[in-house]
Protein backbone atom coordinates (compact mmCIF):
# COMPACT_ATOMS: atom_id res chain seq x y z
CA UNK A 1 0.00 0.00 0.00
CA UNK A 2 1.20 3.48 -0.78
CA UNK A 3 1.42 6.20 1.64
CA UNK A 4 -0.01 9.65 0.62
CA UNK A 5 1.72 12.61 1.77
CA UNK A 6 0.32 15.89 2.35
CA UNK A 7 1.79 19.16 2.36
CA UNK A 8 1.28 22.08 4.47
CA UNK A 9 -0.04 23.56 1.93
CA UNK A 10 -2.48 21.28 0.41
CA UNK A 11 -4.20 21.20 3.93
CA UNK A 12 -4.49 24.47 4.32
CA UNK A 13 -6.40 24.71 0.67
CA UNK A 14 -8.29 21.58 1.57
CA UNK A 15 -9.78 23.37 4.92
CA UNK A 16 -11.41 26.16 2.34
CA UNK A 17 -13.52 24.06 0.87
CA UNK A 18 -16.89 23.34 2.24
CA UNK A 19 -16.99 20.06 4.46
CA UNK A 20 -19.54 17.70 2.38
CA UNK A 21 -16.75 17.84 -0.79
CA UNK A 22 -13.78 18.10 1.45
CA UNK A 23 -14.70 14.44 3.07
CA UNK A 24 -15.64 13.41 -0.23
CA UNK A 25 -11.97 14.47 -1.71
CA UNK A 26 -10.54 12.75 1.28
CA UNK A 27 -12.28 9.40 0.70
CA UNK A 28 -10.76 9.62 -3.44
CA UNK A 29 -7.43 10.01 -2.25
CA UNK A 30 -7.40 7.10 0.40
CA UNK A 31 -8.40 5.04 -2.30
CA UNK A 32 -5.64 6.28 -4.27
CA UNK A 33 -3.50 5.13 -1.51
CA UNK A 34 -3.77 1.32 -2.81
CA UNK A 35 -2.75 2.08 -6.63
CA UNK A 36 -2.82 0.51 -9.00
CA UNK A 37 -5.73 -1.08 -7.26
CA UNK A 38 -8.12 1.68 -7.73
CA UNK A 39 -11.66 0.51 -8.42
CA UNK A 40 -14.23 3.35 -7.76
CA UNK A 41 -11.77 6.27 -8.63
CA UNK A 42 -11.75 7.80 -12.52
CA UNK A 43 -8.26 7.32 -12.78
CA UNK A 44 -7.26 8.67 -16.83
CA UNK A 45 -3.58 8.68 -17.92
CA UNK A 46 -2.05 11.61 -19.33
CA UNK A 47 -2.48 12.66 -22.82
CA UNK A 48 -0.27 15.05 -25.14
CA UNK A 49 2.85 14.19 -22.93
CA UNK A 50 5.88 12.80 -24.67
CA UNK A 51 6.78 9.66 -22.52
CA UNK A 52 3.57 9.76 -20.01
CA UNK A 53 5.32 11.76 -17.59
CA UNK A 54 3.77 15.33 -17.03
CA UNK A 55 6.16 17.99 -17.87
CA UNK A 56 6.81 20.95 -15.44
């Protein structure tokens, strides 16, 4: 099993949004915690990326 790690800021975003989609979000990424595993979660690789890796 993965371990997801989040940054300070990510939970400071994450407490501005309203507490119905915030628990929702928070259910998603526990399930994204047993990748590749991930039934229930619309996982979609990335397109127009030369190799599949995102680009920054």
């Amino acid at each position: 099993m993965n371990e997801i790690l989040w940054h300070n800021r990510a939970r400071k975003q994450i407490k501005l949004i309203p507490a119905k989609e915030r628990e929702i979000i928070h259910d998603r990424i526990d399930l994204l915690a047993g990748f590749p595993d991930v039934a229930g979660v619309d996982v979609k690789p990335l397109t127009g990326h030369s190799g599949g890796k995102k680009k920054r």
